[in-house]
Every structure is written in structure tokens, then in C-alpha cells.
PDB file of N, CA and C in Angstrom:
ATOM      1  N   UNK A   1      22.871  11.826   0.324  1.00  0.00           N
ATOM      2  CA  UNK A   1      21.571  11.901   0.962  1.00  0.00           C
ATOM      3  C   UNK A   1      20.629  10.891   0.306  1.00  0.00           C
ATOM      4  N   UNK A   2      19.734  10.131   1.320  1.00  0.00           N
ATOM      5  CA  UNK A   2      18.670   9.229   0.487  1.00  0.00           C
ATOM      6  C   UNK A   2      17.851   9.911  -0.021  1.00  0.00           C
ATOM      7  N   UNK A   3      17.586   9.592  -1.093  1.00  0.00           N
ATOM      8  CA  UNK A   3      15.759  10.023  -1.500  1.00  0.00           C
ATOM      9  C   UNK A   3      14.842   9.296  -1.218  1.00  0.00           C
ATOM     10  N   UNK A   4      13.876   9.874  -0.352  1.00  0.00           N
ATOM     11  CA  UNK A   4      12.837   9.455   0.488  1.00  0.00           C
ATOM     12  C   UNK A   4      11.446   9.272  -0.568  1.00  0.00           C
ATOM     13  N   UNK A   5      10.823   7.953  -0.680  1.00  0.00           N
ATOM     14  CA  UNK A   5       9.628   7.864  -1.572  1.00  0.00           C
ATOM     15  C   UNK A   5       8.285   8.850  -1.338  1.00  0.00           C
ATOM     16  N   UNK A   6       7.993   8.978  -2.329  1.00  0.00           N
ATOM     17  CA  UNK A   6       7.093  10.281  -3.046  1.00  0.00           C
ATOM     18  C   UNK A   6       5.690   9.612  -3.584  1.00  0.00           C
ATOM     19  N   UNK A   7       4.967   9.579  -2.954  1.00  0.00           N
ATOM     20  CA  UNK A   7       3.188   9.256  -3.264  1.00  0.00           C
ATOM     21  C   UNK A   7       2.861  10.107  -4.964  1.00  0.00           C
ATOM     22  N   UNK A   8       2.937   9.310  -6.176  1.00  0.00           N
ATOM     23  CA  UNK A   8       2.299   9.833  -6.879  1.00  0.00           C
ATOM     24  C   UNK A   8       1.071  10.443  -6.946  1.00  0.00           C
ATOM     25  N   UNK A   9       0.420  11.342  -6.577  1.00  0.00           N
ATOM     26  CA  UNK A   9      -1.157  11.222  -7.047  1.00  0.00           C
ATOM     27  C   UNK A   9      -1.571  11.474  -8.308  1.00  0.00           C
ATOM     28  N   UNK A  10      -0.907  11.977  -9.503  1.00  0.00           N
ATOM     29  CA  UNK A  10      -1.862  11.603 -10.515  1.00  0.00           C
ATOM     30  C   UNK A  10      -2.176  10.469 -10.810  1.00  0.00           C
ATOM     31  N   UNK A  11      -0.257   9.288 -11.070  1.00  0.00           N
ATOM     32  CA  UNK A  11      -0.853   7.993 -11.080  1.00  0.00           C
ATOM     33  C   UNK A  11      -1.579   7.130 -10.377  1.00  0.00           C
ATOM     34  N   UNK A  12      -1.558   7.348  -9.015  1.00  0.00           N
ATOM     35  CA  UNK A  12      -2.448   7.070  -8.266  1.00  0.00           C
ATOM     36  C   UNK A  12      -3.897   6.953  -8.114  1.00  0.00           C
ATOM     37  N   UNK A  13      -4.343   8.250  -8.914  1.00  0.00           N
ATOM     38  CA  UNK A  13      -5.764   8.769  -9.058  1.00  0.00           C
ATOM     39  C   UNK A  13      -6.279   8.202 -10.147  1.00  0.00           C
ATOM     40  N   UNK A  14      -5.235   7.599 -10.982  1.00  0.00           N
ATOM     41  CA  UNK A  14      -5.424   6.759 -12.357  1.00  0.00           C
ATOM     42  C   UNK A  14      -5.823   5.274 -12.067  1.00  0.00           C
ATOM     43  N   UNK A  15      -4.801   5.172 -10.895  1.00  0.00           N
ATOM     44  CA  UNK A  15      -5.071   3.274 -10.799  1.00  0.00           C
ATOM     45  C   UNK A  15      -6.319   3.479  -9.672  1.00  0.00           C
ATOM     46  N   UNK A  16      -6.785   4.478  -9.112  1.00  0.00           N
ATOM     47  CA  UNK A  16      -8.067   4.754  -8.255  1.00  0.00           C
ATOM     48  C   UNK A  16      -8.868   4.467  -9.370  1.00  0.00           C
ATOM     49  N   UNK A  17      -9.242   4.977 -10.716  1.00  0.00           N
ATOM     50  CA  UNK A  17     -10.095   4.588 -11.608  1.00  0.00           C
ATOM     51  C   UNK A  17     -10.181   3.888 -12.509  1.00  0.00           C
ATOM     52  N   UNK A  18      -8.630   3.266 -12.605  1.00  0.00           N
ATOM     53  CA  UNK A  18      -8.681   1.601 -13.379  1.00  0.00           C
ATOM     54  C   UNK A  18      -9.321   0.809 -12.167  1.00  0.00           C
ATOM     55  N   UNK A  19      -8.968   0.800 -11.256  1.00  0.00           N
ATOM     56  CA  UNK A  19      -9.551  -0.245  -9.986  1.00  0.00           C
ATOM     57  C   UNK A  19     -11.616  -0.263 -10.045  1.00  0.00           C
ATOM     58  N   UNK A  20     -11.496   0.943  -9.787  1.00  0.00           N
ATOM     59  CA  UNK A  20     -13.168   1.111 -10.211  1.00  0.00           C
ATOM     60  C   UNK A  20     -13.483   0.758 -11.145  1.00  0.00           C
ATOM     61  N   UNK A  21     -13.130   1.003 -11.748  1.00  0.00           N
ATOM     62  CA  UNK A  21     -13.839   0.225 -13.509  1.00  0.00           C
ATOM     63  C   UNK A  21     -13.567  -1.231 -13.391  1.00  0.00           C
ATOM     64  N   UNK A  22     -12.673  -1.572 -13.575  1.00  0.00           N
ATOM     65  CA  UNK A  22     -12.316  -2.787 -13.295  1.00  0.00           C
ATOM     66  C   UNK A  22     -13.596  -3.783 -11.894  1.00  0.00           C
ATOM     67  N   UNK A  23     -13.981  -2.943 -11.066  1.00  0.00           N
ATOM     68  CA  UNK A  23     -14.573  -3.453 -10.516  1.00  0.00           C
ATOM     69  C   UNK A  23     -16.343  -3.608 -10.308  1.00  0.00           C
ATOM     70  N   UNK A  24     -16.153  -2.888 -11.843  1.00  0.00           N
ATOM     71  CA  UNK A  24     -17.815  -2.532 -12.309  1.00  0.00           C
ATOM     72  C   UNK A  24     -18.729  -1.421 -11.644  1.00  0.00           C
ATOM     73  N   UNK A  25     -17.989  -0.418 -10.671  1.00  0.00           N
ATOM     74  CA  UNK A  25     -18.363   0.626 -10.107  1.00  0.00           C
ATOM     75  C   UNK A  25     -18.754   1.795 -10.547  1.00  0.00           C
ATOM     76  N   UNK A  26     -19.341   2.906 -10.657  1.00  0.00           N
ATOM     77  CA  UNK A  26     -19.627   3.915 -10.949  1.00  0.00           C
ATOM     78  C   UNK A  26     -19.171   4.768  -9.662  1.00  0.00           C
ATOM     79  N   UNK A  27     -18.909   5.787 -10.039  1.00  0.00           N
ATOM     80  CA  UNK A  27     -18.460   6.735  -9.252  1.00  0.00           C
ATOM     81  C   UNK A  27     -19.626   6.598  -8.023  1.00  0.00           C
ATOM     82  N   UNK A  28     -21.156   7.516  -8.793  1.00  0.00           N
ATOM     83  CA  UNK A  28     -22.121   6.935  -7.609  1.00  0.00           C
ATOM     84  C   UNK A  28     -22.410   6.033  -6.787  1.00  0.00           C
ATOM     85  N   UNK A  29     -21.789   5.155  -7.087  1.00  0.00           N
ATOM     86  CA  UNK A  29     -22.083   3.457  -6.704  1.00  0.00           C
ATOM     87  C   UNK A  29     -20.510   3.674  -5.682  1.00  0.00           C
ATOM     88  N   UNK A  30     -19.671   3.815  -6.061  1.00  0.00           N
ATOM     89  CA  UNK A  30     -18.159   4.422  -4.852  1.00  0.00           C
ATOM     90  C   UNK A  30     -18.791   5.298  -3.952  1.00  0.00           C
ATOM     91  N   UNK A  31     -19.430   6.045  -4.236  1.00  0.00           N
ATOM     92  CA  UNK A  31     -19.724   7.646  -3.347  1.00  0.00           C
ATOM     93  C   UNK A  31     -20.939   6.843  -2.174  1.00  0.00           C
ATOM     94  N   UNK A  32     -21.849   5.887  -2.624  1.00  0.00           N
ATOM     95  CA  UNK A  32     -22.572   5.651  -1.644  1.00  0.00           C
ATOM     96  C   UNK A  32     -22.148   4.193  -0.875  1.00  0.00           C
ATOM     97  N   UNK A  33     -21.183   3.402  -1.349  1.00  0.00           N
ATOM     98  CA  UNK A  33     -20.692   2.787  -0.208  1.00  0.00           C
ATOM     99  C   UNK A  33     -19.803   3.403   0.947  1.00  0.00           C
ATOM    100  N   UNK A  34     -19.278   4.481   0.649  1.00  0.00           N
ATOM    101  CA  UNK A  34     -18.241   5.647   1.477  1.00  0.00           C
ATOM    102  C   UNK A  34     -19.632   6.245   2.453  1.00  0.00           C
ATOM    103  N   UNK A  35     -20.706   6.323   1.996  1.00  0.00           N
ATOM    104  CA  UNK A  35     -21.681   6.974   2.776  1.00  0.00           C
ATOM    105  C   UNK A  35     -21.598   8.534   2.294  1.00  0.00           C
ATOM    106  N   UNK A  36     -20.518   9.173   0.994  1.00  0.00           N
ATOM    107  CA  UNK A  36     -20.578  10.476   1.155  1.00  0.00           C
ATOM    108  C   UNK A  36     -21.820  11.223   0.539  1.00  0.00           C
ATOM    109  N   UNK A  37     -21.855  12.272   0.792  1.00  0.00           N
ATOM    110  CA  UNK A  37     -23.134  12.837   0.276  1.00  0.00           C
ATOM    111  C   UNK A  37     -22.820  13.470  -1.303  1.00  0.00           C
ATOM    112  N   UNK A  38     -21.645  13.865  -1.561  1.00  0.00           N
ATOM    113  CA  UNK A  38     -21.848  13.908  -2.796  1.00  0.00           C
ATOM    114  C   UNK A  38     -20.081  13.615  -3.274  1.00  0.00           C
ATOM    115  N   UNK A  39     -20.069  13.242  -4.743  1.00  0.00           N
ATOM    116  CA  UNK A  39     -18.869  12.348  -5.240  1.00  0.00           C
ATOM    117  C   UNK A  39     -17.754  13.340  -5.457  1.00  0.00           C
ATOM    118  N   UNK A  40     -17.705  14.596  -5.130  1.00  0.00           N
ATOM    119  CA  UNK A  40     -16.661  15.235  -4.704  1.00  0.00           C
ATOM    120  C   UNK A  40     -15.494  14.774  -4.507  1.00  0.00           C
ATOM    121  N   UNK A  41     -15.183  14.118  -3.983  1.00  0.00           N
ATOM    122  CA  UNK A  41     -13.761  13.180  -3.134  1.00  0.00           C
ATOM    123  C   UNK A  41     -12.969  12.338  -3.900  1.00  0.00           C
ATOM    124  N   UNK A  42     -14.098  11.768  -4.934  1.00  0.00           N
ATOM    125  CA  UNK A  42     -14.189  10.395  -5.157  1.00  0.00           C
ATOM    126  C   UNK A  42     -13.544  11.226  -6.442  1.00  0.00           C
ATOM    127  N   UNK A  43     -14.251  12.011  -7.262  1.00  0.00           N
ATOM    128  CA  UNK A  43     -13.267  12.548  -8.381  1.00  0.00           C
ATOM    129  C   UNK A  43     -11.930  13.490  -8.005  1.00  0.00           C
ATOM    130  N   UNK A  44     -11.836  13.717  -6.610  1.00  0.00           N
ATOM    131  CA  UNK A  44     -10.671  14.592  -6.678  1.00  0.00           C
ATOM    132  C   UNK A  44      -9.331  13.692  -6.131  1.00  0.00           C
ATOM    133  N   UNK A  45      -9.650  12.258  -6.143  1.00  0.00           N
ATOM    134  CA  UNK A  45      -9.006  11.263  -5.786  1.00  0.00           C
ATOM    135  C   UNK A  45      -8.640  10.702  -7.246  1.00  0.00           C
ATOM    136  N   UNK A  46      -9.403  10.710  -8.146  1.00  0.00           N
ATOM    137  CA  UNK A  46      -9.352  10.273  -9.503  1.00  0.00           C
ATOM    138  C   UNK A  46      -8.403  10.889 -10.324  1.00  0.00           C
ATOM    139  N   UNK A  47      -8.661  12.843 -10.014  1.00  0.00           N
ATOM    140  CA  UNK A  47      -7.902  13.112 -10.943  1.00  0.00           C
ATOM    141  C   UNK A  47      -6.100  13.563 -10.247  1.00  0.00           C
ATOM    142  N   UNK A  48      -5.949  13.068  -8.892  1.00  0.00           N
ATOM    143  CA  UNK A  48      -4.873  13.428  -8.486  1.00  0.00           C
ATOM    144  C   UNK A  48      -4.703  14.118  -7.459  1.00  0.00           C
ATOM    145  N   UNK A  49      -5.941  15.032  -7.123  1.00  0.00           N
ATOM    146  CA  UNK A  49      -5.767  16.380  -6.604  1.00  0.00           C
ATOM    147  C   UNK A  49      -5.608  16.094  -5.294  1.00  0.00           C
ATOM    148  N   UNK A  50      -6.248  14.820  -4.596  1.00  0.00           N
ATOM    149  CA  UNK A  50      -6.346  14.493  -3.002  1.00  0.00           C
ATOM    150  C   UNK A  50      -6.170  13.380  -2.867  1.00  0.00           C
ATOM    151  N   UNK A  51      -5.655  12.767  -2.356  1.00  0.00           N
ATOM    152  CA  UNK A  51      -5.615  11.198  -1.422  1.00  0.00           C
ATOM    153  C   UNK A  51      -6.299  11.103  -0.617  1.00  0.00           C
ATOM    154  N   UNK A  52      -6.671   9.458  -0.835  1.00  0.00           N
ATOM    155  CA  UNK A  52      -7.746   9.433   0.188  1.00  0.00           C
ATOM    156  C   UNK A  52      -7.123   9.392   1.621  1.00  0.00           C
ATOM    157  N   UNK A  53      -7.777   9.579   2.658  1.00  0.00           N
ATOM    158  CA  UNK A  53      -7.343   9.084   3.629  1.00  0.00           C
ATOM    159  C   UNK A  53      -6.516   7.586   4.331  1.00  0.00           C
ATOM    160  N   UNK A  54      -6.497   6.938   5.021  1.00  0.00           N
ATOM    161  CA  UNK A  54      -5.425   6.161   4.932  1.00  0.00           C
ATOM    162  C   UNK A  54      -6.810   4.813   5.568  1.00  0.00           C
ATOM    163  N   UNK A  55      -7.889   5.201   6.309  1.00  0.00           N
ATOM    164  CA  UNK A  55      -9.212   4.106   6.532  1.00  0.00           C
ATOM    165  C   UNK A  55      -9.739   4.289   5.210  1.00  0.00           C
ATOM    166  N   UNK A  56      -9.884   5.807   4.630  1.00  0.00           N
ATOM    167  CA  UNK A  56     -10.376   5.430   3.085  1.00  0.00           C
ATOM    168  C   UNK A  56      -9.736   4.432   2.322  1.00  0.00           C
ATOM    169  N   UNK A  57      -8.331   4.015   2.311  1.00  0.00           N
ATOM    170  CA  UNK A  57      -7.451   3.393   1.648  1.00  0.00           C
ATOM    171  C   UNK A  57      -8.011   1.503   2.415  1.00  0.00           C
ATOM    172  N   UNK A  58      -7.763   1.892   2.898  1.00  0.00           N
ATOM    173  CA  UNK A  58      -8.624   0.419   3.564  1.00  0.00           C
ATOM    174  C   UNK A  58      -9.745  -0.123   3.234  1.00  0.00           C
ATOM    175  N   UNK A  59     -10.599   0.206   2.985  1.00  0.00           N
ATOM    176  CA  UNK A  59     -11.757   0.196   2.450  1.00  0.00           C
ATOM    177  C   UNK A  59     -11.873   0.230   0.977  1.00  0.00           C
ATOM    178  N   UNK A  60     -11.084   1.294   0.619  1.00  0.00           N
ATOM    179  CA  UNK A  60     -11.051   0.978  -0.954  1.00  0.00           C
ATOM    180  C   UNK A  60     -10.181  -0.616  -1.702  1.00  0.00           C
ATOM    181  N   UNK A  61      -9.416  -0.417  -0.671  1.00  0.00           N
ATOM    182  CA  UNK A  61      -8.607  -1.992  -1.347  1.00  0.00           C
ATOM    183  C   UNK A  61      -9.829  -3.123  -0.581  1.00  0.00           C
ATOM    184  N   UNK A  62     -10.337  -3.125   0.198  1.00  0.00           N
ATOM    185  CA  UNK A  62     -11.370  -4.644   0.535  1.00  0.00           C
ATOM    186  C   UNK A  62     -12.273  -3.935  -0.922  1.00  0.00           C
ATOM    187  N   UNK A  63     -12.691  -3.104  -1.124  1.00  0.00           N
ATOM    188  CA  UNK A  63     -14.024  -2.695  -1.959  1.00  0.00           C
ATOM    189  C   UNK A  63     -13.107  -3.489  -3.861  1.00  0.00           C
ATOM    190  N   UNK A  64     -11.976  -2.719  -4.158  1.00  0.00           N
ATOM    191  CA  UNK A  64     -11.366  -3.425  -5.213  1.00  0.00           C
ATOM    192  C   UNK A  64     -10.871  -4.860  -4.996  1.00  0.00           C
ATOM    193  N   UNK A  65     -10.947  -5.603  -3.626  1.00  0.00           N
ATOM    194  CA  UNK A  65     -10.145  -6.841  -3.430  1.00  0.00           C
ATOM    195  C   UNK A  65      -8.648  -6.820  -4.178  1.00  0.00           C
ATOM    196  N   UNK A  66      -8.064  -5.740  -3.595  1.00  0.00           N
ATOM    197  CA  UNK A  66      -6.816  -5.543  -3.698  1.00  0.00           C
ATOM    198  C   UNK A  66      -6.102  -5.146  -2.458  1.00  0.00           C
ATOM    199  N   UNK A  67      -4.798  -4.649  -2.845  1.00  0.00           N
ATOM    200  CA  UNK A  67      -3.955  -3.692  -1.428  1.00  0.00           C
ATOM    201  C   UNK A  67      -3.846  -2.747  -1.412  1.00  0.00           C
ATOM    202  N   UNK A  68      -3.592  -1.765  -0.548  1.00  0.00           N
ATOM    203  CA  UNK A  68      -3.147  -0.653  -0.696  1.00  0.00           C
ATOM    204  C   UNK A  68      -1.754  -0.490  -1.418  1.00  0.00           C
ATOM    205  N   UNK A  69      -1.272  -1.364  -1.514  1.00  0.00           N
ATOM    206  CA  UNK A  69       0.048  -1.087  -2.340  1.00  0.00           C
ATOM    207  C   UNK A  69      -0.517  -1.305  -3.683  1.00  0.00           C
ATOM    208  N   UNK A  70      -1.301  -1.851  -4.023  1.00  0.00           N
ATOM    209  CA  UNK A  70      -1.654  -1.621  -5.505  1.00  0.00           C
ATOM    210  C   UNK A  70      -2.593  -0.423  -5.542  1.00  0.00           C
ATOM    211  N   UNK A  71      -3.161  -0.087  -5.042  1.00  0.00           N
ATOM    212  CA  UNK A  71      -3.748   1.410  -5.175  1.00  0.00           C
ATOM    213  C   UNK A  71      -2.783   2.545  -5.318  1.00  0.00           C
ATOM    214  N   UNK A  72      -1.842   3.192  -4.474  1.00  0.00           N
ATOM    215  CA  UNK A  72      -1.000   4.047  -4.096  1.00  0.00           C
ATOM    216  C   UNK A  72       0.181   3.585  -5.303  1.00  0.00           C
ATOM    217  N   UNK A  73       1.051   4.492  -6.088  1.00  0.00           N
ATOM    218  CA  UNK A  73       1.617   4.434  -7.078  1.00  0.00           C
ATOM    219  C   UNK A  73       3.113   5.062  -6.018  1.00  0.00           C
ATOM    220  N   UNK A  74       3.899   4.469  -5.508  1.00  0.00           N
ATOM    221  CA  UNK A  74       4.909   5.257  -5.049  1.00  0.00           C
ATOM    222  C   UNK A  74       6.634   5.344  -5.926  1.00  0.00           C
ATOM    223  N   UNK A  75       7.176   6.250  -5.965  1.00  0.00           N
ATOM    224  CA  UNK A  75       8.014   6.610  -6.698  1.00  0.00           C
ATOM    225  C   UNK A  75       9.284   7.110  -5.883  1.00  0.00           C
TER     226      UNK A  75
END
């Protein structure tokens, strides 16, 4: 049987906040280009717990000037 690839999210939620830093962002400063009302998302993306959506993922790689394959940690 193949083994079918597996979306890390902790590491994921890790390179979500090397990317931010790296890109001189603050969480607040993430939370109000998303338009969200509060940074909820933005840390539960950080620490693993949720993925972003897949237009969130779009946006976050133009926002880091990266890809989504460098965001997403797959295994």
C-alpha cells in the first residue's frame, strides 16, 4: 500500500512564524492585512492547531514572497 502525504501542522505552524518574523511582521500587523478582527487564527496557525485555509495560503505566500510549498511542511 502507498503512503499518502501528511500536512504537518506543528512544523508548519513553525515555518508560519519563521516566515513572519523573517518578514518583519507582528502577529497584529498579519491579523490586519487578513482583515481579521482579532489574531485568533493567526496564533492557532502558529502553534499547529489549524491550517490556514488554502486563499489564506495564497496570500500568505505573496505576503512572505514565498510558496505555498515553502509554507506547508509535508511528510
Amino acid at each position: 500500500m502507498t503512503r499518502l502525504p501528511v500536512i504537518n501542522m506543528a512544523a508548519t505552524g513553525q515555518n508560519i512564524t519563521r516566515l513572519r518574523k523573517q518578514a518583519g511582521l507582528t502577529v497584529t500587523a498579519l491579523q490586519q492585512i487578513f482583515g481579521f478582527a482579532t489574531p485568533q487564527a493567526i496564533y492557532k496557525w502558529q502553534r499547529g492547531a489549524a491550517l490556514p485555509t488554502i486563499d489564506n495560503l495564497v496570500i500568505l505566500a505573496a505576503v512572505f514572497n514565498t510558496t505555498i510549498n515553502n509554507i506547508l511542511v509535508i511528510t
